[in-house]
Protein backbone atom coordinates (compact mmCIF):
# COMPACT_ATOMS: atom_id res chain seq x y z
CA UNK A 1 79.06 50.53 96.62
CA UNK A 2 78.70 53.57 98.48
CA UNK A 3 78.79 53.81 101.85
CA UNK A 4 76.74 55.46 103.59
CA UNK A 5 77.00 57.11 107.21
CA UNK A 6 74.98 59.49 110.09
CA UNK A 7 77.38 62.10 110.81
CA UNK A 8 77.21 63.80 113.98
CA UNK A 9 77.51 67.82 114.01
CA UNK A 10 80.21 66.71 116.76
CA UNK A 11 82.11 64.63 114.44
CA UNK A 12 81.79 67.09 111.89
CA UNK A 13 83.71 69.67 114.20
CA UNK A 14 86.11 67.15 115.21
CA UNK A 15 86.72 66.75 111.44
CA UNK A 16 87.09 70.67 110.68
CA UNK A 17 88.47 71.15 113.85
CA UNK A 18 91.77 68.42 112.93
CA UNK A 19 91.73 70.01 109.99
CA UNK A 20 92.02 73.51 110.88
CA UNK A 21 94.75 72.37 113.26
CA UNK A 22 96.98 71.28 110.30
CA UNK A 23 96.56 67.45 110.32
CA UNK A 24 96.62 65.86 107.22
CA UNK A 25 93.67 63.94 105.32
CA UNK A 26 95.24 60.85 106.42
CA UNK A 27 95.89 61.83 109.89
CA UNK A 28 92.36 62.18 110.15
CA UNK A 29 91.71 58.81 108.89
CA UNK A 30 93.98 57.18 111.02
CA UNK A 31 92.47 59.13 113.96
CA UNK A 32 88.99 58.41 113.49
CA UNK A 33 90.36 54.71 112.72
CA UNK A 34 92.12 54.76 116.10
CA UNK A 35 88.66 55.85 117.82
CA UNK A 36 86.71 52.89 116.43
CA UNK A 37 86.13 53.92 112.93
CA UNK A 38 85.87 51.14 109.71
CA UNK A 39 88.32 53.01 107.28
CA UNK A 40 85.39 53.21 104.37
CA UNK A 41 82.78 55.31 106.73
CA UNK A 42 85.89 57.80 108.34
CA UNK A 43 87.15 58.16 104.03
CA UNK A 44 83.67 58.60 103.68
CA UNK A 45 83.11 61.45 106.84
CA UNK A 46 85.81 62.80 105.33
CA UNK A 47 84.68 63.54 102.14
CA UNK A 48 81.01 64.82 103.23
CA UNK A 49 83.31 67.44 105.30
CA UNK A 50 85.12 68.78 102.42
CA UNK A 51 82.23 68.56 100.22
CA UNK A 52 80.23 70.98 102.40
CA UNK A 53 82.86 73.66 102.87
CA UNK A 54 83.34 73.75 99.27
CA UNK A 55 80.18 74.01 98.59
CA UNK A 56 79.53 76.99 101.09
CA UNK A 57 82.80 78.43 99.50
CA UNK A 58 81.87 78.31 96.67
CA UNK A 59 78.58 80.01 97.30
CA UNK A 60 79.84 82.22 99.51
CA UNK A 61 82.46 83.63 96.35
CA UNK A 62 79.31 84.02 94.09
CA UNK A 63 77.25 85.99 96.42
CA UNK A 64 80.18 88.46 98.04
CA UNK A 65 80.45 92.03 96.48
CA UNK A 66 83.57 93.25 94.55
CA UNK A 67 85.24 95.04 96.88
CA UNK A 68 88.79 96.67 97.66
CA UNK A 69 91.37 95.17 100.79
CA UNK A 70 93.43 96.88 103.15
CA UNK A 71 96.49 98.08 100.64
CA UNK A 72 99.08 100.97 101.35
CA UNK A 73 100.10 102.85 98.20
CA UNK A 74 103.70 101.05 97.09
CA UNK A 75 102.88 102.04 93.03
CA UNK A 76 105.85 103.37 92.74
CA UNK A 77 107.68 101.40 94.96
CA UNK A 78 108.61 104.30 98.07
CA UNK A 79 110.51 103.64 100.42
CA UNK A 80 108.44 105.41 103.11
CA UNK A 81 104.46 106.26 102.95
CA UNK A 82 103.08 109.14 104.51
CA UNK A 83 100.50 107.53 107.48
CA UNK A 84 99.16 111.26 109.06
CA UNK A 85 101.25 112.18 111.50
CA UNK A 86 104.17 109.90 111.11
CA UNK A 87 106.18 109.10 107.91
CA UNK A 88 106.74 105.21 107.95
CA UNK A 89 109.25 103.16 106.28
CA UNK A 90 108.80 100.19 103.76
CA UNK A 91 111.37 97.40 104.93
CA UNK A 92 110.00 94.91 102.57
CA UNK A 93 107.28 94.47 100.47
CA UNK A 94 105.94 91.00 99.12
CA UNK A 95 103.12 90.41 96.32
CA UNK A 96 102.51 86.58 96.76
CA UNK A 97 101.76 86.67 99.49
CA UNK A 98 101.17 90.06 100.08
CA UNK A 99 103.32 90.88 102.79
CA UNK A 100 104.55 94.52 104.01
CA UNK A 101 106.86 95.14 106.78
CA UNK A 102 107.07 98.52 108.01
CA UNK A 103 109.44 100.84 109.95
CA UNK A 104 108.93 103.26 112.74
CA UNK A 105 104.82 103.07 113.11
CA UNK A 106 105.21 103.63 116.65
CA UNK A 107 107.37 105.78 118.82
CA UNK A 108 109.09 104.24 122.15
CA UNK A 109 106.89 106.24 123.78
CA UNK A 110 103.70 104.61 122.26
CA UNK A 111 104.68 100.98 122.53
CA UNK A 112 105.60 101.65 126.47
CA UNK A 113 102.27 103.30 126.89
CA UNK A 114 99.80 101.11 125.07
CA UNK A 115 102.12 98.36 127.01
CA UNK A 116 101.42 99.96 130.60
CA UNK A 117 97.34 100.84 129.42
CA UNK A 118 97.14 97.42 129.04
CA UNK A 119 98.48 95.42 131.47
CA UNK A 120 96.31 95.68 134.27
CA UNK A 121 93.76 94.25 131.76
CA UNK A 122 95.53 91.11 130.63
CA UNK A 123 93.95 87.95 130.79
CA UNK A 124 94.84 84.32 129.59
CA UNK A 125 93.91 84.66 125.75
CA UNK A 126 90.92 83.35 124.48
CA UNK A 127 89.62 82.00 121.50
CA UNK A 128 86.34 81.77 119.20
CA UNK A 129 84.15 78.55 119.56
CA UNK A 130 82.86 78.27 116.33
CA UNK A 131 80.29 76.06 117.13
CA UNK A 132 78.52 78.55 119.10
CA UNK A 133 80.13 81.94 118.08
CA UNK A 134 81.01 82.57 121.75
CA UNK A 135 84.37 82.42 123.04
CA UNK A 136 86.74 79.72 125.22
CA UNK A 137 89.62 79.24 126.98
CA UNK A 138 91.96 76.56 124.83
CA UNK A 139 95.07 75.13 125.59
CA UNK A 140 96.12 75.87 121.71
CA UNK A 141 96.00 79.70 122.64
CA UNK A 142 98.69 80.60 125.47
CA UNK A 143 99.00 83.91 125.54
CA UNK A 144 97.91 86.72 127.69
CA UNK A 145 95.92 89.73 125.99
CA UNK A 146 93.31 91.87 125.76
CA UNK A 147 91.24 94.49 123.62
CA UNK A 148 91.09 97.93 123.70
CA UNK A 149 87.54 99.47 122.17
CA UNK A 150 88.18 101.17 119.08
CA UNK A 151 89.15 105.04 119.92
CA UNK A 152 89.34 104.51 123.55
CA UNK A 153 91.39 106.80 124.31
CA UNK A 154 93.79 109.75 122.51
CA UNK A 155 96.82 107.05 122.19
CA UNK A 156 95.31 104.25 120.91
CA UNK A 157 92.98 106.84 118.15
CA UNK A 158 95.81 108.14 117.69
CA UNK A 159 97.10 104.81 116.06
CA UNK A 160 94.10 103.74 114.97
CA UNK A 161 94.10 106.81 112.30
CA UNK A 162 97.68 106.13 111.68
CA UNK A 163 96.72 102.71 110.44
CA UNK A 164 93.46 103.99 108.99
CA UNK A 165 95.97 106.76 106.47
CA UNK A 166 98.93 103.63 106.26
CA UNK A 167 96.56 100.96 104.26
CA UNK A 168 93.80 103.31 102.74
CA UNK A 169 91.00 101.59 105.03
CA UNK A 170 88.59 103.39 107.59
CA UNK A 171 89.22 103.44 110.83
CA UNK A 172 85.09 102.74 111.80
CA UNK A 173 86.40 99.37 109.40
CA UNK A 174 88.83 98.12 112.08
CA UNK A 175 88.90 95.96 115.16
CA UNK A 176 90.34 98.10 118.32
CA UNK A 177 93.50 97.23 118.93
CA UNK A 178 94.23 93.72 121.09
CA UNK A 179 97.59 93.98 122.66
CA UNK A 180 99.13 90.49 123.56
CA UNK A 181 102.22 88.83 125.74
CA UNK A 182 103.76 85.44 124.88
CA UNK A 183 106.05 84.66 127.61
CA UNK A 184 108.72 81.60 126.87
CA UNK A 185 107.07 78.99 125.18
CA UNK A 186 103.84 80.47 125.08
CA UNK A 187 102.11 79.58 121.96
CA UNK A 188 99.11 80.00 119.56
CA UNK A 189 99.27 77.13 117.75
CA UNK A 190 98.23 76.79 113.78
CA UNK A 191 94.61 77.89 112.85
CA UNK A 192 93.10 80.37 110.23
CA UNK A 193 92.00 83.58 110.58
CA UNK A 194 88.46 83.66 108.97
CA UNK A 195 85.39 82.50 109.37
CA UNK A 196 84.10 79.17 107.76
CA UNK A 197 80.59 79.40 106.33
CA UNK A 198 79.67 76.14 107.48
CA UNK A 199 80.45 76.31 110.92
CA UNK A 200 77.27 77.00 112.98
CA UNK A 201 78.88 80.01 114.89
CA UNK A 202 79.42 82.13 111.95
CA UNK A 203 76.84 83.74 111.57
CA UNK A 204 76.74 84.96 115.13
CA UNK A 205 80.70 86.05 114.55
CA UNK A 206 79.74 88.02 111.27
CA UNK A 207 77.55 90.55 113.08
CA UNK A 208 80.09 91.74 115.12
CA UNK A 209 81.78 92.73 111.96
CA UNK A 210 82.56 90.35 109.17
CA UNK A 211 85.15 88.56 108.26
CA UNK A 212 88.68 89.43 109.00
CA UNK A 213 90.09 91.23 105.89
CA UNK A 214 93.90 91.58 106.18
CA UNK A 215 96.00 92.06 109.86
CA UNK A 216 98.66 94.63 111.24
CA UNK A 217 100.76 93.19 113.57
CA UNK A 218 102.86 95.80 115.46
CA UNK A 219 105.65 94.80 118.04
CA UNK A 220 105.66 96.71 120.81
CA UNK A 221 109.27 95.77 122.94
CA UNK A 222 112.18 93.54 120.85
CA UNK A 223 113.10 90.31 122.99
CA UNK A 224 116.93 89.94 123.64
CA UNK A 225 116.54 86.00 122.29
């Protein structure tokens, strides 16, 4: 027999939430066990859970337009691409997963000054409360950062364009750039980078751009450990 269950929206996150965090299915079971939970209803919260995201996958694939990703031109397998202003290097290149790591984006000069334009801006790092689509302090998230708006200023359009030429994507397409500082032991712990569909903030966090499409990650000083 079936059995059946009123689940919260609060348990619901709790589930997604665990999940999202890397716990296993049986984690989660044991968890919600270990708050109070008969094993059949938390099996059974469970699989209402998973059953909703894959249906709002699912629906989500059928009813999203064909279109092109963030991709630099490796064809013909260069060992440098031409980004505008600046020739940049291929170190490595990676289909599954696709994976690129590039050489020489940035000069010295332009990781010291988006590093001094940004510090008297840095705050403890937040992150997205996808219940609500706003935005929260957590103690997963321990870094320090901040945003610059998109073409701020010459430097950061500068590399904004840069990046635009690098992946063949444009520029009005891309977040402004978020510079961020992880002192020792500071920490973002495990999460993804989209969306879900069934989360209620998402449609709040879609209008401020979409979903997250592929990200550049560009280290600005080398630690000595």
């Amino acid at each position: 027999m079936a059995v059946r269950i009123n689940l919260t929206s609060e348990a619901r996150q709790w589930i997604v939430n665990r999940t999202l965090a890397g716990a296993t299915h049986d984690e989660v079971v044991r968890e919600l066990i270990t708050a109070g939970w008969q094993k059949p209803a938390a099996l059974e919260a469970l699989r209402l859970v998973q059953a909703d995201s894959a249906k709002a996958r699912v629906a989500l694939s059928a009813n999203a337009p064909t279109t092109k990703v963030p991709e630099p031109d490796l064809a013909a397998a260069p060992l440098w691409v031409d980004a505008g202003d600046r020739r940049v290097r291929i170190l490595l290149a990676m289909r599954e997963p696709r994976v690129v790591v590039f050489g020489d984006l940035l000069s010295a000069e332009e990781c010291a000054g988006l590093i001094a334009a940004a510090e008297p801006r840095m705050r403890r790092s937040e992150t997205v409360d996808r219940a609500t689509g706003g935005v929260q302090v957590d103690a997963a998230r321990t870094s320090r950062g901040m945003f610059f708006g998109r073409a701020e200023n010459e430097l950061t359009t500068r590399i904004e364009q840069r990046i635009a030429k690098l992946v063949n994507w444009p520029a009005t397409h891309g977040e402004g750039l978020q510079v961020l500082h992880y002192k020792p032991g500071a920490e973002y712990e495990q999460h993804y980078d989209y969306f879900d569909p069934v989360d209620p903030g998402t449609p709040a966090l879609l209008k401020h751009g979409g979903q997250r499409v592929a990200s550049l990650i560009m280290y600005l000083n080398t630690p000595e450990q």
